[in-house]
C-alpha atoms as a PDB file:
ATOM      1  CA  UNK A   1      10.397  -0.700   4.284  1.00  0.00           C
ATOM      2  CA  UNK A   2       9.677   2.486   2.367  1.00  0.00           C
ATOM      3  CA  UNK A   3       5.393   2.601   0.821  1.00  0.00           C
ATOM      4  CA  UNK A   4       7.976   3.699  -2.941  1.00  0.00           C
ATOM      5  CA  UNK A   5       9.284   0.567  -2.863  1.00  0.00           C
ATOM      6  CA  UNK A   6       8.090  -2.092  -5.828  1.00  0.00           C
ATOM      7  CA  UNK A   7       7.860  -5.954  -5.315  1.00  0.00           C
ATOM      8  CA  UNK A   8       9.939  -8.295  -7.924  1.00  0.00           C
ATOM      9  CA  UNK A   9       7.991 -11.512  -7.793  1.00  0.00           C
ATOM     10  CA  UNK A  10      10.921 -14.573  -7.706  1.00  0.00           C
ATOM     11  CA  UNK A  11      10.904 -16.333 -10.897  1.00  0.00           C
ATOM     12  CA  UNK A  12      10.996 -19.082  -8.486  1.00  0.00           C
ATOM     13  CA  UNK A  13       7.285 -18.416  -7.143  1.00  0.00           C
ATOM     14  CA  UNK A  14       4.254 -20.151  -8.585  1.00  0.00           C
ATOM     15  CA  UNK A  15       1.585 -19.374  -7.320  1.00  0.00           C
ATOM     16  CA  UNK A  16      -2.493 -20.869  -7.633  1.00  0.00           C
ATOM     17  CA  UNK A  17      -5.798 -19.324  -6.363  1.00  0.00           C
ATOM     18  CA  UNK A  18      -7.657 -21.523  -4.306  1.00  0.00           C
ATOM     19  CA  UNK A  19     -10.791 -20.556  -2.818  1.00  0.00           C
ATOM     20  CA  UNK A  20     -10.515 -17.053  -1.020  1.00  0.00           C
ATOM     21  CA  UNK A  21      -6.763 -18.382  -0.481  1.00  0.00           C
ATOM     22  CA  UNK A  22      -3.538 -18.442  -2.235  1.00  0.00           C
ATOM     23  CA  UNK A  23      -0.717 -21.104  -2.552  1.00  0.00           C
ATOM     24  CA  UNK A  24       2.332 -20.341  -3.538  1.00  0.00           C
ATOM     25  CA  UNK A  25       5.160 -22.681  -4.829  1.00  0.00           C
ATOM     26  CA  UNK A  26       8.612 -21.689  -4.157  1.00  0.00           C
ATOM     27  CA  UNK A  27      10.305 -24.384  -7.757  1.00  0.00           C
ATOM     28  CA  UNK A  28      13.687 -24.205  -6.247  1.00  0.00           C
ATOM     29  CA  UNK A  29      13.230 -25.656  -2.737  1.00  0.00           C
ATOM     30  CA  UNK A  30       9.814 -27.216  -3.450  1.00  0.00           C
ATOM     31  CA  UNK A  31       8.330 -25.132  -0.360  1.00  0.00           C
ATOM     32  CA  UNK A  32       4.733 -24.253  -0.012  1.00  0.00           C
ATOM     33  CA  UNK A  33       3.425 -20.992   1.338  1.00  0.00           C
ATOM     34  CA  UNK A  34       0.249 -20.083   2.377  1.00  0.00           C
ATOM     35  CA  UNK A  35      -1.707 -16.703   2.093  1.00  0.00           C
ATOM     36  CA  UNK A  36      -5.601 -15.957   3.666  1.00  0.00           C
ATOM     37  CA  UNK A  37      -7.748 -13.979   1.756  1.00  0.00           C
ATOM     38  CA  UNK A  38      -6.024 -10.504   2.605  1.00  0.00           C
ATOM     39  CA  UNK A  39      -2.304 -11.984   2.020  1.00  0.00           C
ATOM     40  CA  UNK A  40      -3.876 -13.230  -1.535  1.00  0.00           C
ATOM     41  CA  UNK A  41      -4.975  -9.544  -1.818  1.00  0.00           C
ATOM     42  CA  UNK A  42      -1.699  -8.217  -1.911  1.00  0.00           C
ATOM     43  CA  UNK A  43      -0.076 -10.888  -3.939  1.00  0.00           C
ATOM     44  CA  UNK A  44      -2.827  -9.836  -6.472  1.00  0.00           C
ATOM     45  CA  UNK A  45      -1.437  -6.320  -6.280  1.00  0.00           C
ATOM     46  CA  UNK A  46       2.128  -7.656  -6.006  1.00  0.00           C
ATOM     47  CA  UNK A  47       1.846  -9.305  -9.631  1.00  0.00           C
ATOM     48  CA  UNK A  48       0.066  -5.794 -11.016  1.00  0.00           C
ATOM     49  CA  UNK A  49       3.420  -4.343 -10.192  1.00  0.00           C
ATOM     50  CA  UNK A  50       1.904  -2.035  -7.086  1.00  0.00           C
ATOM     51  CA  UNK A  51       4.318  -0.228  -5.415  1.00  0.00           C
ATOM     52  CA  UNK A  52       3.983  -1.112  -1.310  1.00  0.00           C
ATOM     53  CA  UNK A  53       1.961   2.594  -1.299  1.00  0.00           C
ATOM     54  CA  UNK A  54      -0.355   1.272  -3.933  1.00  0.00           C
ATOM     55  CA  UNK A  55      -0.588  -1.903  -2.305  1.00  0.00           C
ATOM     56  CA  UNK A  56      -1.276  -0.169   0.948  1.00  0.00           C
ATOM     57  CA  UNK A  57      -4.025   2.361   0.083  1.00  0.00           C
ATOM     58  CA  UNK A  58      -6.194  -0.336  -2.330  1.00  0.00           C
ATOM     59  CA  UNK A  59      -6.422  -2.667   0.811  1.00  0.00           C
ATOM     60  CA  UNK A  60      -7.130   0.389   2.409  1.00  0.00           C
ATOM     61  CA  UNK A  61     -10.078   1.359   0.369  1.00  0.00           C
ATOM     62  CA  UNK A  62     -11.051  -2.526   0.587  1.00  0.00           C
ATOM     63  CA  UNK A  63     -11.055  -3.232   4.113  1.00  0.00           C
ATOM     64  CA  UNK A  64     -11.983  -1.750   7.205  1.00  0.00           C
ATOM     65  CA  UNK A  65      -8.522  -1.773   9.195  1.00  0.00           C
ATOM     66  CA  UNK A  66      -6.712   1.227  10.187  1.00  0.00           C
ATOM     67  CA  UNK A  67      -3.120   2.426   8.096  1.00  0.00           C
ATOM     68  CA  UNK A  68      -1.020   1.695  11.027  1.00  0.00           C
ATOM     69  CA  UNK A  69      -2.061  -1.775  11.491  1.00  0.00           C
ATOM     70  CA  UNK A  70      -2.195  -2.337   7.616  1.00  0.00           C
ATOM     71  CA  UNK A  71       1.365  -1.274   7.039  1.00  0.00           C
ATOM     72  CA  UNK A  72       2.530  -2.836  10.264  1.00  0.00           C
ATOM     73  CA  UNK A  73       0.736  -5.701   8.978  1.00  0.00           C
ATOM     74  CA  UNK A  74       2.044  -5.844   5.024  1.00  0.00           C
ATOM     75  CA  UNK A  75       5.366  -5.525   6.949  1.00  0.00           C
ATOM     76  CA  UNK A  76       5.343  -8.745   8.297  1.00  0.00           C
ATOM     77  CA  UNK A  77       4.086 -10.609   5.251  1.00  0.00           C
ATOM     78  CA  UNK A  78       6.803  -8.760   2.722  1.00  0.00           C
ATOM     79  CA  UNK A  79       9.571  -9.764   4.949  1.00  0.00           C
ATOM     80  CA  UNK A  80       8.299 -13.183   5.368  1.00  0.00           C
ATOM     81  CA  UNK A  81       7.937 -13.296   1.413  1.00  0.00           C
ATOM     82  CA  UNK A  82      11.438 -11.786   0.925  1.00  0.00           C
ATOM     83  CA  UNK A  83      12.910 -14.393   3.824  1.00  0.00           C
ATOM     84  CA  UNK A  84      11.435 -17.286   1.761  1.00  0.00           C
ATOM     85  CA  UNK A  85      12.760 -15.849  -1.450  1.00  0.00           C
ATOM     86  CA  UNK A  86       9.122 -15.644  -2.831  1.00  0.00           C
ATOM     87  CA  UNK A  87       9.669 -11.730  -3.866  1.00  0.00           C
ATOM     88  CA  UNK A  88      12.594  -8.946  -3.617  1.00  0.00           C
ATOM     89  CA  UNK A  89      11.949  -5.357  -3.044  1.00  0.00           C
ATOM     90  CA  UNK A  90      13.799  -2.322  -5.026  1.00  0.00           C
END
């Protein structure tokens, strides 16, 4: 995952605030997925059209965690998204 890359949200994905939380609904395959309050962060970010570096220094300036663990972190959660077919990355 390169911090240049941008996030394509899937046409697919619907996605609803709820509380601190967000819920997203994947229309094709009628999946749910769930995001805490930092995962809701970045899909905020994600539908700005952040790149991954934006992405990574907002939360940065937002939350007291350190880069390593944040990028190891948003690494996770965009392949998870890009596995469920929630977002692509270019």
């Amino acid at each position: 995952m390169m911090l240049t890359e941008k996030i394509t949200i899937s046409s697919q994905a619907v996605a609803r605030d709820v509380g601190e939380e967000t819920v997203i609904l994947h229309l094709g395959n009628g999946t749910y997925y769930g995001l805490d309050a930092v995962g809701a962060r970045f899909w905020q970010l994600m539908r700005e059209g952040k790149s991954l570096g934006e992405i990574c220094d907002a939360v940065l300036d937002e939350y007291e965690v350190s880069r390593e663990d944040l990028e190891r972190d948003m690494t996770v959660l965009i392949k998870d998204l890009v596995t469920q077919d929630l977002i692509s990355t270019s």
